[in-house]
N, C-alpha and C. Protein backbone atom coordinates (compact mmCIF):
# COMPACT_ATOMS: atom_id res chain seq x y z
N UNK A 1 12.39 18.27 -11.38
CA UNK A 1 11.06 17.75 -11.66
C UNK A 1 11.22 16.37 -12.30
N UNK A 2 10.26 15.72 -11.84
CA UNK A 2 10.37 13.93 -12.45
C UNK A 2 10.02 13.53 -13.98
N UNK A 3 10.45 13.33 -14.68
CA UNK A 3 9.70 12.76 -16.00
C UNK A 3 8.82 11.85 -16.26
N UNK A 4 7.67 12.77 -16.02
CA UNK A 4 6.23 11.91 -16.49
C UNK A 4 6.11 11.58 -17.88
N UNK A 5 5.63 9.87 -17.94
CA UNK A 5 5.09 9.87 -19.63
C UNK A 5 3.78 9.35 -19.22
N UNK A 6 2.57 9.57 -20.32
CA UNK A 6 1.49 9.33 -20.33
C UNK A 6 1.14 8.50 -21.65
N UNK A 7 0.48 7.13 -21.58
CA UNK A 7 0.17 6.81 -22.70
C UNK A 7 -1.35 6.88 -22.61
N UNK A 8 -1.62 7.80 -23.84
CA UNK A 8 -3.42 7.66 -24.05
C UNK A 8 -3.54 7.70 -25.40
N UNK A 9 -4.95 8.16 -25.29
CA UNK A 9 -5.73 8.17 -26.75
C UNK A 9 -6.18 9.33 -27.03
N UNK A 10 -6.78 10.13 -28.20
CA UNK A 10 -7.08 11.42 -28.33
C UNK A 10 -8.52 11.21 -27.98
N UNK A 11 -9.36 10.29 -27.69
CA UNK A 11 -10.54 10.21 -27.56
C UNK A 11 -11.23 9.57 -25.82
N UNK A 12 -10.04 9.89 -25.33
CA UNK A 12 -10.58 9.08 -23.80
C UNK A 12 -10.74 9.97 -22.45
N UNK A 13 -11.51 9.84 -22.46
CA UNK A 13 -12.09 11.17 -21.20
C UNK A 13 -11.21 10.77 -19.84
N UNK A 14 -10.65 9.59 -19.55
CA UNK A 14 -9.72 9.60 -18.35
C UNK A 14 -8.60 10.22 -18.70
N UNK A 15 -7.94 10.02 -19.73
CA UNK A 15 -6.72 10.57 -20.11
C UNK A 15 -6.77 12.21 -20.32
N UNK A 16 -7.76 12.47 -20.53
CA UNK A 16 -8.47 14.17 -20.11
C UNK A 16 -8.38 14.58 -19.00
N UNK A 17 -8.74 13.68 -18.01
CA UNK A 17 -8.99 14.30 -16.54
C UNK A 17 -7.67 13.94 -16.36
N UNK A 18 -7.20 13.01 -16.34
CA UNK A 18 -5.60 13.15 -15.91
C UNK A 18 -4.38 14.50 -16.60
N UNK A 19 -4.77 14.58 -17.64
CA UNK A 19 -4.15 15.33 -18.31
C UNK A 19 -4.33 16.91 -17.69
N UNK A 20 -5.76 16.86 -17.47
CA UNK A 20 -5.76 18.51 -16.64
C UNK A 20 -5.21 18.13 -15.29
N UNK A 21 -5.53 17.22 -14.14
CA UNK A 21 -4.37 17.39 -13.31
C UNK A 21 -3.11 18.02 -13.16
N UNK A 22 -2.72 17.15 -13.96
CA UNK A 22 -1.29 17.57 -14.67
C UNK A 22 -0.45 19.09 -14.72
N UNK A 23 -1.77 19.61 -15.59
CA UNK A 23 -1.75 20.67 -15.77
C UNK A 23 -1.48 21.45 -15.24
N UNK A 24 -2.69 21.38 -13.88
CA UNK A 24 -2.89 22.06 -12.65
C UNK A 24 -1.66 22.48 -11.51
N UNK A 25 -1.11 21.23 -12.32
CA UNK A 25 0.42 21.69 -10.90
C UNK A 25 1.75 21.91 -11.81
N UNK A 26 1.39 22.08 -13.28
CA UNK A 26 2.51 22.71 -14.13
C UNK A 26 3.07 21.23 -14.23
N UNK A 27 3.11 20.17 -14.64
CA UNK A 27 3.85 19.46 -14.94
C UNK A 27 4.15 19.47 -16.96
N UNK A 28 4.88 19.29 -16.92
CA UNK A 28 5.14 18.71 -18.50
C UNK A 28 5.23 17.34 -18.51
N UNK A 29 4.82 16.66 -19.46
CA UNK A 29 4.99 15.53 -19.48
C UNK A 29 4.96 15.21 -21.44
N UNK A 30 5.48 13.96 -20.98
CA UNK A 30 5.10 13.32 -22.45
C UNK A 30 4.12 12.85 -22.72
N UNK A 31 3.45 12.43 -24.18
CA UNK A 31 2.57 12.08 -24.20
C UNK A 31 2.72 10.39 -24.92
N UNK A 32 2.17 9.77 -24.99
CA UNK A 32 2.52 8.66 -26.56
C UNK A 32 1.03 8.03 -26.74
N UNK A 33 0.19 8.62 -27.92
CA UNK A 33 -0.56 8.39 -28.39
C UNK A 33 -0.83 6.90 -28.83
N UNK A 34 -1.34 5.77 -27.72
CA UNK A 34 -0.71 4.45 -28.69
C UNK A 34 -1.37 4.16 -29.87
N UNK A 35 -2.26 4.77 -30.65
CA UNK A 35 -3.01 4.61 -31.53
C UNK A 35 -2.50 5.42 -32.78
N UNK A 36 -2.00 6.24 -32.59
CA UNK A 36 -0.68 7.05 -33.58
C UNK A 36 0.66 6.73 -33.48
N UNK A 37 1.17 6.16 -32.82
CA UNK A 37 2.50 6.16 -32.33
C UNK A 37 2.63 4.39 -33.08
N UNK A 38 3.61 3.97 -34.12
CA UNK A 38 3.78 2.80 -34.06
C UNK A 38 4.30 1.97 -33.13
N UNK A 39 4.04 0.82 -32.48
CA UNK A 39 4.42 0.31 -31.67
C UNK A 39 4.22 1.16 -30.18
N UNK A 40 3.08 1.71 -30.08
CA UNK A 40 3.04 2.76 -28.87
C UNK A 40 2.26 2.12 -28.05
N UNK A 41 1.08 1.14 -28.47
CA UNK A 41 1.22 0.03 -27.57
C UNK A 41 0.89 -1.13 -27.13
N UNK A 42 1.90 -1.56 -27.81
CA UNK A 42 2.92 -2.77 -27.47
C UNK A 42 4.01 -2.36 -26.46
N UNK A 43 4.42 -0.83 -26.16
CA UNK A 43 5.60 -0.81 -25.63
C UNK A 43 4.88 -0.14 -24.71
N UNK A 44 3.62 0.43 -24.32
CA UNK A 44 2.92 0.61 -23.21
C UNK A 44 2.48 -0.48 -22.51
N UNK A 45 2.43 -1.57 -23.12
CA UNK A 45 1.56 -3.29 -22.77
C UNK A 45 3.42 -3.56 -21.77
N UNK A 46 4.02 -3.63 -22.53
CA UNK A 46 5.21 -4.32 -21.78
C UNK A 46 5.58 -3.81 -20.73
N UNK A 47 5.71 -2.00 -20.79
CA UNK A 47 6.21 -1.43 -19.48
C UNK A 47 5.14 -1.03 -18.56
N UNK A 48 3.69 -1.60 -18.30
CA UNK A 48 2.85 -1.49 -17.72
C UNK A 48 2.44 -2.95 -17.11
N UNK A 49 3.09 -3.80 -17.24
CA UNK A 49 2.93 -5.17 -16.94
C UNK A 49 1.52 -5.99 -18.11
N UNK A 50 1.13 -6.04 -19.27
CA UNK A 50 0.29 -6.30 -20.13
C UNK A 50 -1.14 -5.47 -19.60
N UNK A 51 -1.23 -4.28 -18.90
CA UNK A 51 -2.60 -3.51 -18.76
C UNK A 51 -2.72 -2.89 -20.19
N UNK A 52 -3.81 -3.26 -20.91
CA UNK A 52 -4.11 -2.23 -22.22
C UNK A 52 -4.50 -0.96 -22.02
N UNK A 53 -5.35 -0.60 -21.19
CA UNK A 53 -6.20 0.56 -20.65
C UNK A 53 -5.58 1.90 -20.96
N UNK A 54 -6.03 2.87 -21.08
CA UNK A 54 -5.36 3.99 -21.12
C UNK A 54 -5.69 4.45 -20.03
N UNK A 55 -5.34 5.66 -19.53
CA UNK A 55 -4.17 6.25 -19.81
C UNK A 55 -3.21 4.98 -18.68
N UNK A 56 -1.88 4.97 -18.74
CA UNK A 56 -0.93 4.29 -18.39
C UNK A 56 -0.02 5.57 -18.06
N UNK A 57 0.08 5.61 -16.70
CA UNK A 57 1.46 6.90 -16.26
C UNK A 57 2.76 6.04 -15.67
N UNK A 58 3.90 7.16 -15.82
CA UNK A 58 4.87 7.03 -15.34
C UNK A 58 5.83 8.06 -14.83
N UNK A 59 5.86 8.07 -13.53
CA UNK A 59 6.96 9.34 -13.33
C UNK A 59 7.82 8.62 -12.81
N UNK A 60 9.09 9.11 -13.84
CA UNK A 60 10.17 8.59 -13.80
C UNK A 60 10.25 7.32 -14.03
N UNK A 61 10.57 5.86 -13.71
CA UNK A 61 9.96 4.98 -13.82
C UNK A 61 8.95 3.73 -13.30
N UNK A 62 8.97 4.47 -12.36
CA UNK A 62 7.39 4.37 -11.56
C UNK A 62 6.06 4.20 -12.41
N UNK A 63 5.58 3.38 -12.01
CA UNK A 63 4.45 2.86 -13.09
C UNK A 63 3.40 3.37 -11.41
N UNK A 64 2.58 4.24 -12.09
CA UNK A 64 1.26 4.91 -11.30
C UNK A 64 0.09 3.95 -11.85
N UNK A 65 -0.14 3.92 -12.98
CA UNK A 65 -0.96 2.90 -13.22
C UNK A 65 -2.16 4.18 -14.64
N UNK A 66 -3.33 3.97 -13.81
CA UNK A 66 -4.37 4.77 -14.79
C UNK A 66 -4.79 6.35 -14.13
N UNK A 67 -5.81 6.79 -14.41
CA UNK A 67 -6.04 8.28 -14.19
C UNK A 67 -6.97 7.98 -12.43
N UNK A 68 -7.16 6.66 -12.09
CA UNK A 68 -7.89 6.70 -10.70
C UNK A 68 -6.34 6.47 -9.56
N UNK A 69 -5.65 5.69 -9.90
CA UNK A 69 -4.41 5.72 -9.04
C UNK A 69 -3.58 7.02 -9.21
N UNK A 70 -3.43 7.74 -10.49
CA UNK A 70 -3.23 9.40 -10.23
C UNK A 70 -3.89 9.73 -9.07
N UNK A 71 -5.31 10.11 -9.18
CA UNK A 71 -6.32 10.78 -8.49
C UNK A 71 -5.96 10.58 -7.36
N UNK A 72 -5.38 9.24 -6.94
CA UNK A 72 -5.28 8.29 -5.37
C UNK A 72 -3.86 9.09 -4.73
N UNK A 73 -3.31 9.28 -5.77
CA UNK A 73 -1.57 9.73 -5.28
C UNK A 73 -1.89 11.24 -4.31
N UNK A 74 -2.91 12.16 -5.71
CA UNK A 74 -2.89 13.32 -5.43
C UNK A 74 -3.75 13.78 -4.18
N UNK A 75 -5.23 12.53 -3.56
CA UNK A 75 -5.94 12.73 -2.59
C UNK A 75 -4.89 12.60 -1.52
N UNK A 76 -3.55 11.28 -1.45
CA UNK A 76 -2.88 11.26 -0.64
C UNK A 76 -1.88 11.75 -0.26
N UNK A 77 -1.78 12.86 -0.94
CA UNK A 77 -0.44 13.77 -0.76
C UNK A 77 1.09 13.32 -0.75
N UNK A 78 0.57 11.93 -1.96
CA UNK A 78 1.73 11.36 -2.08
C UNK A 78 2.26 11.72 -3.89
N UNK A 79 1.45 12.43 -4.71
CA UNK A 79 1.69 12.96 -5.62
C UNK A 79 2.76 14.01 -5.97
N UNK A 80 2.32 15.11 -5.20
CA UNK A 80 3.39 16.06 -5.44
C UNK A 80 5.32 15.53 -4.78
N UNK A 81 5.45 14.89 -3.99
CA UNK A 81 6.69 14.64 -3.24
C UNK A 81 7.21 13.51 -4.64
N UNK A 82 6.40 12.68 -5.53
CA UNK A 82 6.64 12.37 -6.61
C UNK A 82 7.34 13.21 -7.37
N UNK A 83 6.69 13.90 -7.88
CA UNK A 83 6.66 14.89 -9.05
C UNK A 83 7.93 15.84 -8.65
N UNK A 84 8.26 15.97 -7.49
CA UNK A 84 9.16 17.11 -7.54
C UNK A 84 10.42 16.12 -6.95
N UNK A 85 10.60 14.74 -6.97
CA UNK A 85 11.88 14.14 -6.41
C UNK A 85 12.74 14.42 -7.14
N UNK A 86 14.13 14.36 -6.73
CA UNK A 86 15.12 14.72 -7.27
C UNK A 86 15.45 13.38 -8.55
C-alpha cells in the first residue's frame, strides 16, 4: 500500500470529504495538521509547489493536489492502481 500524507485543518469540510474517501477503501494515511503542527505549513507550501489550500495529498510522492483532484483520481479509476502500487 502507498503512503498517503494529508495536510489539513480540523475545521475544513474538504479535508472531511477527503478524509472519508479514504476511509472508504481502508487507507491509512498521515495526517499533518498545518495549524498545530509547527512548521506544517511552510513544509506543505514547499512540497505542494506554494498552494496554501488545504487539504494538500500525497501518495507516496505524488502530489494529487486538493480533495477535487482526489475525487478526479477516484471517478477515473486512476485512484485505486495508486493506492495499491508497489
Amino acid at each position: 500500500m502507498a503512503k498517503v500524507v494529508m495536510y489539513s485543518t480540523m475545521f475544513c469540510p474538504f479535508c472531511a470529504h477527503a478524509k472519508r474517501l479514504l476511509a472508504q477503501k481502508g487507507v491509512d494515511y498521515e495526517e499533518i495538521d498545518v495549524d498545530m503542527t509547527p512548521g506544517g505549513r511552510q513544509e506543505m507550501m514547499a512540497r505542494a509547489g506554494g498552494r496554501t489550500s488545504v487539504p494538500q495529498i500525497f501518495i507516496d510522492e505524488t502530489h494529487v493536489g486538493g480533495c477535487d483532484e482526489l475525487f478526479a483520481l477516484e471517478q477515473n479509476g486512476k485512484l485505486d492502481p495508486m493506492l495499491h502500487a508497489a
